[in-house]
Structure formats: C-alpha cells, structure tokens
Protein backbone atom coordinates (compact mmCIF):
# COMPACT_ATOMS: atom_id res chain seq x y z
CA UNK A 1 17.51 8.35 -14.84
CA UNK A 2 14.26 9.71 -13.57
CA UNK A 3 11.85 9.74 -10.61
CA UNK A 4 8.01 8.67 -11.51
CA UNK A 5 5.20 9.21 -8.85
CA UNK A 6 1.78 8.29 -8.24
CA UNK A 7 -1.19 8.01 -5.74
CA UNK A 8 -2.39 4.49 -6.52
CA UNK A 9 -0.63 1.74 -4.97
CA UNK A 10 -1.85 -0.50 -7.68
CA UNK A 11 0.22 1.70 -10.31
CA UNK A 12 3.05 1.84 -7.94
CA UNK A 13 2.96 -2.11 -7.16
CA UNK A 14 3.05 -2.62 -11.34
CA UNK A 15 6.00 -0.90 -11.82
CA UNK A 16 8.16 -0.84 -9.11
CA UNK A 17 7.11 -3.49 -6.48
CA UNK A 18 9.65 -5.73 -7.24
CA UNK A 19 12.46 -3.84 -5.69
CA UNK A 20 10.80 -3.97 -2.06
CA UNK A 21 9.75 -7.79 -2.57
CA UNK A 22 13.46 -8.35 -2.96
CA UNK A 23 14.33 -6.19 -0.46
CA UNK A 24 11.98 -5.70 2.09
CA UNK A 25 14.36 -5.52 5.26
CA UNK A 26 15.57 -1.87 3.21
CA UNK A 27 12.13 -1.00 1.66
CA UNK A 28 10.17 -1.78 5.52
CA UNK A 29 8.86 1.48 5.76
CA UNK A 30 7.22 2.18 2.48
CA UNK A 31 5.69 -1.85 2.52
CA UNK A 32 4.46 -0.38 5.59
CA UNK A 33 2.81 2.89 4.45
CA UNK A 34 2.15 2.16 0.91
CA UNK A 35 -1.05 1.75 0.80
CA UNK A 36 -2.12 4.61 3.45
CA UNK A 37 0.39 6.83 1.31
CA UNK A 38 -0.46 9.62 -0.43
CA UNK A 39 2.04 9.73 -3.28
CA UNK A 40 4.33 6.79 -3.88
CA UNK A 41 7.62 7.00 -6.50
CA UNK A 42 10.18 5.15 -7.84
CA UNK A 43 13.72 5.58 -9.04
CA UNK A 44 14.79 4.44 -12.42
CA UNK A 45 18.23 3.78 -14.23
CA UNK A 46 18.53 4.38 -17.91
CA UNK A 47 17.77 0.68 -18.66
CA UNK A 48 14.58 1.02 -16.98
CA UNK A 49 15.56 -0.76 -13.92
CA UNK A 50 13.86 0.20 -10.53
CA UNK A 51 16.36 1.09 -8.20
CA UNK A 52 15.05 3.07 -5.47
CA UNK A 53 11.24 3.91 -4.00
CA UNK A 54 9.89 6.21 -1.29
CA UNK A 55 6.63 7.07 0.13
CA UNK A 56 4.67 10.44 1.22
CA UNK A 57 1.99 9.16 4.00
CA UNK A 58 2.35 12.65 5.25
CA UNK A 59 2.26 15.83 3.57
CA UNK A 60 6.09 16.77 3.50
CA UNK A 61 7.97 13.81 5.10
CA UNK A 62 9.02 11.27 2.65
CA UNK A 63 9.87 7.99 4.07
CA UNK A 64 13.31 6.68 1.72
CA UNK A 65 13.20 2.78 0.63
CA UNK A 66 16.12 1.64 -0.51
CA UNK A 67 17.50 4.81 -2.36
CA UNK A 68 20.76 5.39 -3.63
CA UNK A 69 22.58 8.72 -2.47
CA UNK A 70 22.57 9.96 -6.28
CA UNK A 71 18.66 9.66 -6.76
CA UNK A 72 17.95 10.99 -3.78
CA UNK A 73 20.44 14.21 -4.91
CA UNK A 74 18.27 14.29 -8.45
CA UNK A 75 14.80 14.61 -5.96
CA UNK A 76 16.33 17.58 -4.20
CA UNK A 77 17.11 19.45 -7.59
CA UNK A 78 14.98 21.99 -8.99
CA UNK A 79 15.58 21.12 -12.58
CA UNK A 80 14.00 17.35 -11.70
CA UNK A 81 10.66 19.20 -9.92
CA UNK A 82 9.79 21.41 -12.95
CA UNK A 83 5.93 21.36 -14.05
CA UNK A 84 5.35 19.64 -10.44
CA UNK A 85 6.92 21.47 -7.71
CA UNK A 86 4.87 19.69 -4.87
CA UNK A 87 6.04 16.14 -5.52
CA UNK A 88 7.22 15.58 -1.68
CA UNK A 89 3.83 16.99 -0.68
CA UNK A 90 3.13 20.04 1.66
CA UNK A 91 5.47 22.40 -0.49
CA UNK A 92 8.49 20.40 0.00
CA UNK A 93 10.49 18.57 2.27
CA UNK A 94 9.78 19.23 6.05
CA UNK A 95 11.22 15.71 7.84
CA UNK A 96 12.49 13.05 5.65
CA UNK A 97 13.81 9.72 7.16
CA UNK A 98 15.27 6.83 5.92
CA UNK A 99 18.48 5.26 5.69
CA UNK A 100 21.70 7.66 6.87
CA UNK A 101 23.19 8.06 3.37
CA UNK A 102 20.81 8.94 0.76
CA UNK A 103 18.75 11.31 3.98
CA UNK A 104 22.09 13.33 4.22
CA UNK A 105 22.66 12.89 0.21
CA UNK A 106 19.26 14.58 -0.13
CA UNK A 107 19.58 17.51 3.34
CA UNK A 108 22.56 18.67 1.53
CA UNK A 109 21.42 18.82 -1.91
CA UNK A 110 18.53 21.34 -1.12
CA UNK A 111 20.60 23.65 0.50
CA UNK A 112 18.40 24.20 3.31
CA UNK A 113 19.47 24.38 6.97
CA UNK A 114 18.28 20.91 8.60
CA UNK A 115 19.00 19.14 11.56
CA UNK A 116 19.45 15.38 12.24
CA UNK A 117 16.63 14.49 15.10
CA UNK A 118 16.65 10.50 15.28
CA UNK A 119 19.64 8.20 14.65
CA UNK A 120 18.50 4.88 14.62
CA UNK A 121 19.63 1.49 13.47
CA UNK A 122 17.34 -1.17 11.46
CA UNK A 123 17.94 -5.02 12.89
CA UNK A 124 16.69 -8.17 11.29
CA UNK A 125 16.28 -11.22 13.03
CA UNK A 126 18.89 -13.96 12.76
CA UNK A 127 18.02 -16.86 15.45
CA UNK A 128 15.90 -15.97 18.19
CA UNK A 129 17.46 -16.29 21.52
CA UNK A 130 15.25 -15.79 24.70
CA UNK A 131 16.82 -14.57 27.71
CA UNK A 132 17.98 -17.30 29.54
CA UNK A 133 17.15 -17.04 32.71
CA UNK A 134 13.57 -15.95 31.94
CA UNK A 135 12.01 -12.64 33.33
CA UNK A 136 9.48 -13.44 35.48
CA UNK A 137 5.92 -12.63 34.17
CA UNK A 138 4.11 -13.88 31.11
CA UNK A 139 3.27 -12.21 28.04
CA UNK A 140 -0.53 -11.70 27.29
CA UNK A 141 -2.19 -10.24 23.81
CA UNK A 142 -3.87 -6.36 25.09
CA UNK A 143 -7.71 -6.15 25.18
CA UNK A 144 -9.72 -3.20 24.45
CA UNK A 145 -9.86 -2.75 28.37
CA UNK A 146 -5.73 -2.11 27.60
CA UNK A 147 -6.06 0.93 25.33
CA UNK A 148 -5.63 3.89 27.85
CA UNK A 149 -2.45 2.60 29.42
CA UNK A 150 -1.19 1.08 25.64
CA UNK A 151 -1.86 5.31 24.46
CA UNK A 152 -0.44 6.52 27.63
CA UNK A 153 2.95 4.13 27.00
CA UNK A 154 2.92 5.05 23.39
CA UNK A 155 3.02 8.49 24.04
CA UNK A 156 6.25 7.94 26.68
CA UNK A 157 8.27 5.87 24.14
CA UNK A 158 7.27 8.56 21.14
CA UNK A 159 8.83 10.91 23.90
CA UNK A 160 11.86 8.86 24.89
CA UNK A 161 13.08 8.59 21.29
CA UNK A 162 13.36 12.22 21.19
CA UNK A 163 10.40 13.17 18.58
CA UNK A 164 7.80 15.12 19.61
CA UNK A 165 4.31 13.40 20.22
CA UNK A 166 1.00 13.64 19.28
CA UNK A 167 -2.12 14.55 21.52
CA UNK A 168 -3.97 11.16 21.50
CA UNK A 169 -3.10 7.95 20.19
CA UNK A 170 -5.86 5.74 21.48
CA UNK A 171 -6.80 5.50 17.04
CA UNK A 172 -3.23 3.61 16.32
CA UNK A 173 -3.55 1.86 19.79
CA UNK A 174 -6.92 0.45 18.76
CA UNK A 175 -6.11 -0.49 15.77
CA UNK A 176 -3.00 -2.59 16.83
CA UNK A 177 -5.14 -4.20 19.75
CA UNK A 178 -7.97 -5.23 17.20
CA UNK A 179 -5.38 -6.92 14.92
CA UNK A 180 -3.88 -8.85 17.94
CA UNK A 181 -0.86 -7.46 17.14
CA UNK A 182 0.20 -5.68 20.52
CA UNK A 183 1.23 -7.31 23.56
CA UNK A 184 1.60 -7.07 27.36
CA UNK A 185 4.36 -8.33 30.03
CA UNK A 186 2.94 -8.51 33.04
CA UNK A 187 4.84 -8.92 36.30
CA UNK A 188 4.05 -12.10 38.98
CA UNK A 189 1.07 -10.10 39.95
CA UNK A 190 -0.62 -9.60 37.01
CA UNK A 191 0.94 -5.89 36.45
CA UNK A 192 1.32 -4.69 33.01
CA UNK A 193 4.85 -3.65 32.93
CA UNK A 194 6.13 -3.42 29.27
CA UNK A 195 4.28 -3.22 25.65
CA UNK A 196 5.51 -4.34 21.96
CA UNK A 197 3.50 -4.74 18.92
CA UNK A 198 4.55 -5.78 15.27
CA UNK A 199 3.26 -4.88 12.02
CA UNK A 200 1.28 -6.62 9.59
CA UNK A 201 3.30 -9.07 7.33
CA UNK A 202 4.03 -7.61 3.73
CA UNK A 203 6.04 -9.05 1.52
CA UNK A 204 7.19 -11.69 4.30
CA UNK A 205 8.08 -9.20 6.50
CA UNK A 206 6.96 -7.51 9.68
CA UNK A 207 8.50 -4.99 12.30
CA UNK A 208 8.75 -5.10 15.94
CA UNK A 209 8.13 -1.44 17.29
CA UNK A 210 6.62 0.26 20.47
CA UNK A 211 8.89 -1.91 22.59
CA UNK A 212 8.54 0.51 25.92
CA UNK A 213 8.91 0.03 29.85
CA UNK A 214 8.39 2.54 32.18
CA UNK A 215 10.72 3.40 34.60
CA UNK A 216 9.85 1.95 37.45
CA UNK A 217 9.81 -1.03 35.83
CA UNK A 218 13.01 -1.36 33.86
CA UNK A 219 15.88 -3.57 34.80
CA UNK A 220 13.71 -6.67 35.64
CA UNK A 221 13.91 -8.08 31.89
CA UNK A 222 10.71 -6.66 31.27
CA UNK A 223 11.14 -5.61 27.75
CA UNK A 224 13.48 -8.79 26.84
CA UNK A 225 10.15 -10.77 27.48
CA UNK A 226 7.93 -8.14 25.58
CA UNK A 227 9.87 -8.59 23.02
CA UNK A 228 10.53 -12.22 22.58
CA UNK A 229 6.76 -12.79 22.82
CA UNK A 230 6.18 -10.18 19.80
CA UNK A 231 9.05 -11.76 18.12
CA UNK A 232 7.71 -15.14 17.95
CA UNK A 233 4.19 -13.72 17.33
CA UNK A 234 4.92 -12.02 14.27
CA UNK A 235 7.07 -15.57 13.20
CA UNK A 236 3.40 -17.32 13.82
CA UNK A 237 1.93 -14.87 11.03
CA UNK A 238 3.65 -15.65 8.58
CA UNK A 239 6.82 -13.15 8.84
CA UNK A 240 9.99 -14.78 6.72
CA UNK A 241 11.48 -11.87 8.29
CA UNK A 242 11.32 -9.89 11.78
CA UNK A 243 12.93 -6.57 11.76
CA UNK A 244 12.90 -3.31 14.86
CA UNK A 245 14.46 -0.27 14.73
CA UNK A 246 16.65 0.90 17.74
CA UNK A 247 17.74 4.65 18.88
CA UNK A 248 21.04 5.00 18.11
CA UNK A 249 21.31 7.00 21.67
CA UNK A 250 20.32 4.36 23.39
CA UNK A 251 23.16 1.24 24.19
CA UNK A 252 20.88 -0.58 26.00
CA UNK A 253 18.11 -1.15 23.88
CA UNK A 254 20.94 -2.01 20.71
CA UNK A 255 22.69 -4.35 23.59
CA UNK A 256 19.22 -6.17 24.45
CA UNK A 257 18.41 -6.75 20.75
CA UNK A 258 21.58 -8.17 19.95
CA UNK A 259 21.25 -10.49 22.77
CA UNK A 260 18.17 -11.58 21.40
CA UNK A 261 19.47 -12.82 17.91
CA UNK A 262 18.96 -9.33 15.83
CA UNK A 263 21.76 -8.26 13.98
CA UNK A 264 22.26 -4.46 12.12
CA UNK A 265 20.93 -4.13 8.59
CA UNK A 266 21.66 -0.25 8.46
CA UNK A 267 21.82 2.81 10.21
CA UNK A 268 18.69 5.47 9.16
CA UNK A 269 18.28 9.22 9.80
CA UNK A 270 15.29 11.42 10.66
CA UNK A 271 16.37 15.13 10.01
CA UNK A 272 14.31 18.14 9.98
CA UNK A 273 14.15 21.09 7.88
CA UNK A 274 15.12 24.55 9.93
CA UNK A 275 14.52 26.94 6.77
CA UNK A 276 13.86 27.44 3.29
C-alpha cells in the first residue's frame, strides 16, 4: 500500500480517475481542482486497486478525495516521505480539508498542534423542491456590470464561514460571470439581493457554492430562490449530480437545503496547522 504523485493530470486521470468517476459526490473537490493542481496522488491497496486521491492546488493544503483514515495516516509518516519530503507542497501540511475522518486521521498522525477551522457538511441533491410559496423576485444570470458587488459578496460569505479572505476577488468573480455560471436574486425592484454560482460539470457533477445574502436582506427567501435558480441551472448543463457544502455552525443554511431536496453525503473538516 503506497501513495504515487504527479503534476500532470493526464498521468493522474490514467491511473487513478476511475475512483472519482465512481464517486464524484466524495472526490468533488479534487474533480474540481485537478487540473489547476499542482501535484495530484493516489492511494493504492496491495492489489493495485485505487482507493483514495487528493489534490495540492496550493502549496501546503491538500484537498482529501475520498481517502480512507489509514492512507491518510501512511501520508503523515516520515518513513512514507523519504527521498521526497515536499510531497504536500510548501514544506508540508499547512491546512488540509476534506472529509472529517481521514483530516483528523492525518492532524493526529503528524503530531503537530492543529486546529479544526471549518466544519461543514457535503449535500447532494435528491428531488428539487422550490419553496412553495415563492420569494418574490426573479433570478437573473450576473453581467460584467455585476462584478464589484459579486467580489464585494464573495468576500462577506468567505468571511461569514469563518476563513479568512483574500484582498480581491474580482479574478474568480469574472471568471464565474463569463461562464454564466453565477446568478442574481433580485427583489420586486430590481435589487440584487442574494448570489449563487455552480461549478463546471466533471464527471456529471457540479457544486452549488457562494450562496450569500447580506443582512439586510435575509429572511425574505432570498437565498431559497438563489439557490433553486443555480440548482436547476447546473441540472440544464448537464450535472447527473448537484452537490453544496454547508457550515456546520450554521442551522439555517443546513435547514434551507434540506428543505430544498439536498440530503447529507458527509461531514468534512478544514483544520490548520499551529506548529511544527
């Protein structure tokens, strides 16, 4: 039982792409980074079989796949990094996220201090239910004339989910616009009031994420709307399967979801590394 890395996707793809094509609800984040990623590996079992995958976009912060708590135990030991101590990138482990288990499995097998930062849970979609009644408003694709306030939002939500965020991100915002992939609710007068975007399909999947409201405007259904209208926009590009992440911390958001036909796949962990 070994891990195997590399920095071309196409390698990567070859030999282990069949574990997130079977699994992509479990394996959303690396379809999602894999081919922005840096370093990609695989897990395999002593008859060769693939049974776990992560992803290194950024230098230092793995993003787990489907990974079992005892591989991700054999990526924290020494003995498994000799002749390439830098396979995580950046010297090591400085954030690593993915699901709850193998995150912990791996935090306590360095022996570092760390700290747990973002509890969330992973839903797929079962049978999408609108809210019934309807918030008033209608749901609108953003323009280019859009990306200020979309950066300004995406900044708040990056904020509200307790991670710490980044000066600008007009780039991502952009990028999400030009795609058609993020969308307004505006209120009765025309009033953007809430955002959500989804990500491109891969392997028949795509996520619902930046699903934010600002306070003033929350209570109204805003974000039920947002995110019905991304829902059903990602199911007109193909998606076999819709998926969103929710803060643990937050009942609301996990309550609205629900509502809305999601149901939990698993919980996932962000934790942080306090020391060597």
């Amino acid at each position: 039982m070994t891990w195997h890395f590399t920095e071309d996707p196409a390698v990567f793809r070859a030999a282990a792409g069949a574990l997130p094509a079977a699994e992509p609800a479990r394996n959303t984040g690396v379809l999602t980074l894999v081919d922005t990623a840096g370093r990609l590996g695989w897990w395999t079992e002593p008859d060769g079989r693939v049974t776990g995958v992560l992803v290194v976009a950024v230098p230092g912060e793995p993003v787990f796949g489907a990974v079992t708590p005892e591989a991700a135990r054999a990526l924290a030991s020494p003995r498994d990094l000799l002749g390439e101590p830098d396979l995580l990138g950046g010297g090591g482990a400085t954030v690593v996220r993915g699901e709850a288990a193998a995150v912990e499995a791996f935090a306590e097998a360095t022996g570092r201090p760390w700290t747990a930062t973002v509890r969330t849970r992973l839903f797929r979609l079962g049978t999408l239910t609108p809210p019934d009644p309807a918030p008033a408003g209608r749901a609108r694709a953003a323009t280019t004339a859009d990306v200020p306030l979309a950066a300004a939002w995406a900044r708040e939500f990056v904020r509200d989910i307790g991670e710490e965020p980044d000066e600008d991100y007009t780039g991502p915002v952009t990028e999400r616009i030009s795609g058609g992939r993020l969308l307004l609710w505006e209120d009765e007068g025309g009033r953007p009031v809430s955002m959500a975007c989804f990500s491109p399909v891969a392997e028949g999947q795509s996520r619902v994420h930046l699903v934010y409201t600002p306070p003033a405007a929350r209570g109204r259904g805003c974000a039920a709307g947002a995110t019905t209208a991304v829902t059903r926009a990602a199911l007109a590009a193909g998606a076999a399967q819709v998926l969103l992440f929710a803060d643990l911390a937050n009942p609301t958001s996990n309550a609205l979801y629900r509502r809305l036909g999601y149901r939990p796949v698993a919980d996932h962990l962000t934790v942080e590394f306090t020391g060597r």
